[in-house]
N, C-alpha and C. Protein backbone atom coordinates (compact mmCIF):
# COMPACT_ATOMS: atom_id res chain seq x y z
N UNK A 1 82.15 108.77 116.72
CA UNK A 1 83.01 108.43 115.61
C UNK A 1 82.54 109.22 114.39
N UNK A 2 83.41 109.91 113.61
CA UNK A 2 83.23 110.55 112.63
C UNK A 2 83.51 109.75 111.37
N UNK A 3 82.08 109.41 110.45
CA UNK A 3 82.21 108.57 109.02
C UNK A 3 83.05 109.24 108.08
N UNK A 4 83.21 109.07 107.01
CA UNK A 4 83.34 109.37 106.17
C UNK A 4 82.77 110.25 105.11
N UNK A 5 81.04 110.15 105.56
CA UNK A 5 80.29 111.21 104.81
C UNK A 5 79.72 112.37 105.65
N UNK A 6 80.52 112.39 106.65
CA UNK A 6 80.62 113.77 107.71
C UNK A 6 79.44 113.43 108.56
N UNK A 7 78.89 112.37 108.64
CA UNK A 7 77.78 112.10 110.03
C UNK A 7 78.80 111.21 111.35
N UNK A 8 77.94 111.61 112.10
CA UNK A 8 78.90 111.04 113.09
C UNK A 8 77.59 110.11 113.91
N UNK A 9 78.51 109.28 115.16
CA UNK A 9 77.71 108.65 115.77
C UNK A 9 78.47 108.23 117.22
N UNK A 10 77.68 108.00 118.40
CA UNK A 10 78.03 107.81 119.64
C UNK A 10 78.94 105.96 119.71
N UNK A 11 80.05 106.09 119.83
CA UNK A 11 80.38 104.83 119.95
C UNK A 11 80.63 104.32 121.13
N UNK A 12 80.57 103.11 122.51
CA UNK A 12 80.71 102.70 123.57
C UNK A 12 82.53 102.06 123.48
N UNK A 13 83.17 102.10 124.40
CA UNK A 13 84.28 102.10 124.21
C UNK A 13 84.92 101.37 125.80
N UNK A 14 85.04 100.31 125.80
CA UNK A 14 85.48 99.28 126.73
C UNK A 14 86.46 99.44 127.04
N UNK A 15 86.67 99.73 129.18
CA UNK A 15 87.64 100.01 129.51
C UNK A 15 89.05 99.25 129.51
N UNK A 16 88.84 98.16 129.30
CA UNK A 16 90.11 96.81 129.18
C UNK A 16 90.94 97.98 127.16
N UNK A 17 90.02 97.92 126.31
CA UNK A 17 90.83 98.59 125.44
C UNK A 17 91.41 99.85 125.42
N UNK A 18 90.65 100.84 126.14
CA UNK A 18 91.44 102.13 126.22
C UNK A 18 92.50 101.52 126.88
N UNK A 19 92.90 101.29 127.87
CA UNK A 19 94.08 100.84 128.42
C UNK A 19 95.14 100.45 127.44
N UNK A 20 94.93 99.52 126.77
CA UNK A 20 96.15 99.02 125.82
C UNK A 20 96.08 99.85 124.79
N UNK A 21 95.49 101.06 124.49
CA UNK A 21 95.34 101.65 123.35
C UNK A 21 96.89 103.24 124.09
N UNK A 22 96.19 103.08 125.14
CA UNK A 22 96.88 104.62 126.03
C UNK A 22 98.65 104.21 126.61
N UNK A 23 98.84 102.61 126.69
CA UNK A 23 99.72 102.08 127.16
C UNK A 23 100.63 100.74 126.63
N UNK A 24 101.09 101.29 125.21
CA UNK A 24 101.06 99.97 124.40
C UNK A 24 102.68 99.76 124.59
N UNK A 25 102.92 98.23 124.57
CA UNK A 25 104.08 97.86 124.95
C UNK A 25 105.02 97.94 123.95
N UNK A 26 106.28 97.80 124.11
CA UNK A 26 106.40 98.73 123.36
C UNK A 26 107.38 97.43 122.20
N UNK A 27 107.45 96.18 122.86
CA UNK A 27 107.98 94.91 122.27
C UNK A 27 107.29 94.24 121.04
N UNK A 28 105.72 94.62 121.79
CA UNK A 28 104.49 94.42 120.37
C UNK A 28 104.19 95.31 119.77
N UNK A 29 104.37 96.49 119.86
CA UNK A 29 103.99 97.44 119.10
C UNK A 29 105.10 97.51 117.48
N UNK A 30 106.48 97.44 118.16
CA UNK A 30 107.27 97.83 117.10
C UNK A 30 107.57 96.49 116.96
N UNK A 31 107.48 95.29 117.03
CA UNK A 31 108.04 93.68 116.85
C UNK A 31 108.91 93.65 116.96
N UNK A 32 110.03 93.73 118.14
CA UNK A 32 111.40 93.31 118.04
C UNK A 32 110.79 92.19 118.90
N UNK A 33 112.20 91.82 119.06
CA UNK A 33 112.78 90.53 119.07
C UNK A 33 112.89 90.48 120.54
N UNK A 34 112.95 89.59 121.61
CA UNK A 34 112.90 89.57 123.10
C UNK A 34 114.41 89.84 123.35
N UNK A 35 115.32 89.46 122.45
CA UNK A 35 117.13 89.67 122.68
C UNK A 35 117.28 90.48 121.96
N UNK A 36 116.73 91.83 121.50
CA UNK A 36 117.35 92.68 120.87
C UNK A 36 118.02 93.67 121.38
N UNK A 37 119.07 94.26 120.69
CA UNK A 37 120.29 95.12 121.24
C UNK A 37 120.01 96.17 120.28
N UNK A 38 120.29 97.85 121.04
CA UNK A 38 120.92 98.77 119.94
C UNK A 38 122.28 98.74 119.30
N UNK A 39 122.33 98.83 117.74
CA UNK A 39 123.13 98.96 117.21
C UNK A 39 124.19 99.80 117.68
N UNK A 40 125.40 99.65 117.68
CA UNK A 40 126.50 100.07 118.19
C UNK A 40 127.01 101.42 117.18
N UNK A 41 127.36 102.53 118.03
CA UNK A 41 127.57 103.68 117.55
C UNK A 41 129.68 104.12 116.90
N UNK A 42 129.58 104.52 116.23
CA UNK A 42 131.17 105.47 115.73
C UNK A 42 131.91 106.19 117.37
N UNK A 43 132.49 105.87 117.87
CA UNK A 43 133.15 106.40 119.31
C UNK A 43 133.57 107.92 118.75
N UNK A 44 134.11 107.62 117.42
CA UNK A 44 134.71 109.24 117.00
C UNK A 44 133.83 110.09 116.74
N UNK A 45 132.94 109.93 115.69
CA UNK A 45 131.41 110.49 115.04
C UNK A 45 130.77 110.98 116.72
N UNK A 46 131.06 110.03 117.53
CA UNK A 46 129.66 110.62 118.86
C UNK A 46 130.43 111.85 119.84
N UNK A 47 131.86 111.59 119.65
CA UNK A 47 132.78 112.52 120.53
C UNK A 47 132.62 113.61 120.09
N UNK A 48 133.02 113.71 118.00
CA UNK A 48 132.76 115.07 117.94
C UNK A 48 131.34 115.97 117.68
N UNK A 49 130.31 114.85 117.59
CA UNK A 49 128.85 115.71 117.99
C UNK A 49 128.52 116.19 119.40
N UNK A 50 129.29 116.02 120.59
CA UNK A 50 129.34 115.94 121.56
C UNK A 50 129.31 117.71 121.76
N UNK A 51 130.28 118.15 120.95
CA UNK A 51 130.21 119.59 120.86
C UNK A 51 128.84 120.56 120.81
N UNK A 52 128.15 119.87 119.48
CA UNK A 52 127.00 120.04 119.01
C UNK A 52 126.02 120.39 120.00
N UNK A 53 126.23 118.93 120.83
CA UNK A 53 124.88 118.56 121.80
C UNK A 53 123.68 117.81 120.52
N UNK A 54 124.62 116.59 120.07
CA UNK A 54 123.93 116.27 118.85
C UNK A 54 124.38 114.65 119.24
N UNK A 55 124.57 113.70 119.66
CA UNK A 55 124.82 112.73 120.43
C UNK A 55 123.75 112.01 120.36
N UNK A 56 123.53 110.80 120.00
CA UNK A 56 122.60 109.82 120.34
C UNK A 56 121.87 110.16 121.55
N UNK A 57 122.60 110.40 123.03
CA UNK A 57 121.70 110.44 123.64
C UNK A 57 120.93 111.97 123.72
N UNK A 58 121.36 112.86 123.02
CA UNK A 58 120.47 114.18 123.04
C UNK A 58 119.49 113.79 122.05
N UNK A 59 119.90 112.89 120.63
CA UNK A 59 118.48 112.58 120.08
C UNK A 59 117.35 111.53 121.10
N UNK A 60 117.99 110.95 121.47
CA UNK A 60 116.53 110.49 122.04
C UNK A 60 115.93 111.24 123.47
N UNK A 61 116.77 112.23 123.66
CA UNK A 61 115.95 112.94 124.66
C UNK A 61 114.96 114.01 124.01
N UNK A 62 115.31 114.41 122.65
CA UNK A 62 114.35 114.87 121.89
C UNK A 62 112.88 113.96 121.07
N UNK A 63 113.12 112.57 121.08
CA UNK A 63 112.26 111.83 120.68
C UNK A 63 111.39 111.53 121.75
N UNK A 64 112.03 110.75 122.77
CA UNK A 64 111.35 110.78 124.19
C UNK A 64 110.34 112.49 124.18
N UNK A 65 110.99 113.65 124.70
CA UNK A 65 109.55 114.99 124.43
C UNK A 65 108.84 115.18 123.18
N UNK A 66 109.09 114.65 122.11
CA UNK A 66 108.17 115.03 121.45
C UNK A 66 106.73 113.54 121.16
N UNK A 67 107.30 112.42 122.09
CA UNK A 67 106.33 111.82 121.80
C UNK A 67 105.74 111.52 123.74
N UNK A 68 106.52 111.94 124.46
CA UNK A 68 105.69 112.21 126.00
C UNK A 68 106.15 110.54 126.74
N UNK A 69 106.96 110.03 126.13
CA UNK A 69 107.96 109.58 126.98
C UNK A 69 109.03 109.53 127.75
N UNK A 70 109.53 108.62 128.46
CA UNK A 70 110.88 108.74 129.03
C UNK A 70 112.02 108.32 128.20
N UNK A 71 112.96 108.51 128.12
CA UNK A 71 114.57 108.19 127.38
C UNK A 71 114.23 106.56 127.25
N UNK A 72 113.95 105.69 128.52
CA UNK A 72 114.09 103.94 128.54
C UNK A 72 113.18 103.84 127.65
N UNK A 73 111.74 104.64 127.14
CA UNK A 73 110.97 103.83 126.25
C UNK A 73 111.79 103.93 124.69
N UNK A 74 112.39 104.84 124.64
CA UNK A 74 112.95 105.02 123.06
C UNK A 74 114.12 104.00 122.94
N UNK A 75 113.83 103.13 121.68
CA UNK A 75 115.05 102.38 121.37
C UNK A 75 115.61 102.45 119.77
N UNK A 76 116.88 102.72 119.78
CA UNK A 76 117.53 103.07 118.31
C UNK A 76 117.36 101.79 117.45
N UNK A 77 116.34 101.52 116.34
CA UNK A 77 116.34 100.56 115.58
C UNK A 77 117.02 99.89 114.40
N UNK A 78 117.63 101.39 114.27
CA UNK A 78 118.57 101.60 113.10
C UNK A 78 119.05 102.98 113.00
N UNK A 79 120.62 103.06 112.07
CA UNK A 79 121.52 104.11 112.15
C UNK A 79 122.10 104.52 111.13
N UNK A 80 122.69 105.05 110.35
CA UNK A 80 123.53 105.79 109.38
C UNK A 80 123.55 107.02 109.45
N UNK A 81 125.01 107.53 110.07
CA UNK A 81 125.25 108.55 110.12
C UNK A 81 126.80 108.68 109.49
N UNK A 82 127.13 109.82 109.63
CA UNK A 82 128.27 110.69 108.88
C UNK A 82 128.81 111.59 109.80
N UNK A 83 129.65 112.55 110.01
CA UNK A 83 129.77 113.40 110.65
C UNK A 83 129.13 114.77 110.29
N UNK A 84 128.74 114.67 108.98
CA UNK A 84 127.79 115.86 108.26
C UNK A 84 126.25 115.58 109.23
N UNK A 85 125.76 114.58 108.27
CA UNK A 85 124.32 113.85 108.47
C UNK A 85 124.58 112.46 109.65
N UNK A 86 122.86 112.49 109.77
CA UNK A 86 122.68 110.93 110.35
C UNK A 86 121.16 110.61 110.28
N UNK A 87 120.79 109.70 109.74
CA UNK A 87 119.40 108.86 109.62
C UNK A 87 119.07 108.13 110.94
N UNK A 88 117.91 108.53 111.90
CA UNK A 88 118.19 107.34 113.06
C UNK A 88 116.49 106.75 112.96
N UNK A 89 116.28 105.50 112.85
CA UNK A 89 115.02 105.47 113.56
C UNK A 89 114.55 104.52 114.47
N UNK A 90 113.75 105.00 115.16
CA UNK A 90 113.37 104.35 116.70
C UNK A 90 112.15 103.86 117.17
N UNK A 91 112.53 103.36 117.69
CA UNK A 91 110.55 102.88 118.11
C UNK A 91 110.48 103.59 119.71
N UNK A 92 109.46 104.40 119.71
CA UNK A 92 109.40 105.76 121.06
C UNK A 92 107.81 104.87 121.30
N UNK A 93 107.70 104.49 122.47
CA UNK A 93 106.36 104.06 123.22
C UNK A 93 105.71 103.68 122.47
N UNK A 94 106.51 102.31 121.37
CA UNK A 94 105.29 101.48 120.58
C UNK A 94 105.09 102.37 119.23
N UNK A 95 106.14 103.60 118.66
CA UNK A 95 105.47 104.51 117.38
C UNK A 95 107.07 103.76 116.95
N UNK A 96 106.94 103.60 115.71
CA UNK A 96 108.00 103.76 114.69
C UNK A 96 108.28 104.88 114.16
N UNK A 97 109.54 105.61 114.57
CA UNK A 97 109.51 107.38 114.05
C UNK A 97 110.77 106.76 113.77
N UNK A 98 111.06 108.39 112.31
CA UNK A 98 112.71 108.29 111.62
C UNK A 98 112.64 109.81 111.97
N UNK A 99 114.21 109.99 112.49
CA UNK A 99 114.54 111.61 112.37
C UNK A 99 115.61 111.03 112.02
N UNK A 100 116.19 112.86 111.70
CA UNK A 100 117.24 112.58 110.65
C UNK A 100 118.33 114.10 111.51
N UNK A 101 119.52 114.11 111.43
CA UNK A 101 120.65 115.21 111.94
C UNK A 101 120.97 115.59 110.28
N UNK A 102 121.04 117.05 110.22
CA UNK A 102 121.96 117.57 109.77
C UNK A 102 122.94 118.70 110.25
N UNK A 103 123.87 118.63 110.08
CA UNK A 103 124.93 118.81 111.18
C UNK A 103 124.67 118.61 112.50
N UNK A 104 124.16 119.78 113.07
CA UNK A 104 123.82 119.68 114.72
C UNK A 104 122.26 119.60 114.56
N UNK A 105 121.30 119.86 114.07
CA UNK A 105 120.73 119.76 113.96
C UNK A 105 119.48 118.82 113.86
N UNK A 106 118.88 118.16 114.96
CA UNK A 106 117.81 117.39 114.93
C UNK A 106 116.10 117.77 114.60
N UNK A 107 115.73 116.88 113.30
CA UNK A 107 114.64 117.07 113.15
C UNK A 107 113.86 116.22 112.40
N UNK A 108 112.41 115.57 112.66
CA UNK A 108 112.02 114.95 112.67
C UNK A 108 111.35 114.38 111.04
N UNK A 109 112.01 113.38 110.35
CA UNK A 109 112.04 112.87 109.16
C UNK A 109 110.22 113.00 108.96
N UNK A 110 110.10 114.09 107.55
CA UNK A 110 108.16 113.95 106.92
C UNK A 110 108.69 112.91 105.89
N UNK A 111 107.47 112.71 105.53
CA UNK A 111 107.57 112.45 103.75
C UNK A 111 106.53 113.49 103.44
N UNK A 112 107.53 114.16 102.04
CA UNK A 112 106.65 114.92 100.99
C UNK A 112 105.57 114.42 99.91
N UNK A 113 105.98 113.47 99.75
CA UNK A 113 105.39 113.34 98.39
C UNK A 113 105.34 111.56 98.65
């Protein structure tokens, strides 16, 4: 483990926790609810991103690879989109991530400042 004043030290590390650290569920991680549903999408808004290849389900096949899951672990937590833009964010294997579309374009919400 690396301190804070740049010394480090050997730490022992119990196999019961790596496990839940490498494999976290993904109900406790992000706290939903045991009956929770994804929010329901625009039929028109998804037809014409469809062109794009900009579709709900192409974003979470991009969230799913960039966090080394499958599509079932990613769930849409929330939505606002436009046919310009769209804000989505998801909980991907227990992480709370926001990406964001502009036009066709998917990419993954920083904060600057």
């Amino acid at each position: 483990m690396l301190k804070a004043d740049f010394t480090w030290e050997y730490i022992d590390v119990d196999s019961t926790s790596t496990t839940s650290i490498t494999n976290p569920s993904k109900s406790t991680s992000c706290n939903l609810a045991k009956d929770f549903e994804e929010p329901k999408l625009d039929n028109k808004i998804q037809a014409q991103l469809k062109r794009g290849r900009a579709t709900i389900s192409h974003v979470k096949k991009k969230v799913a690879k960039d966090y080394n899951c499958s599509v079932d672990d990613v769930l849409l937590l929330s939505v606002s989109e436009t046919k310009k833009n769209g804000n989505y964010n998801f909980c991907a294997n227990g992480t709370k991530v926001a990406y964001k579309r502009i036009g066709n374009s998917i990419v993954k919400k920083v904060k600057l400042f």
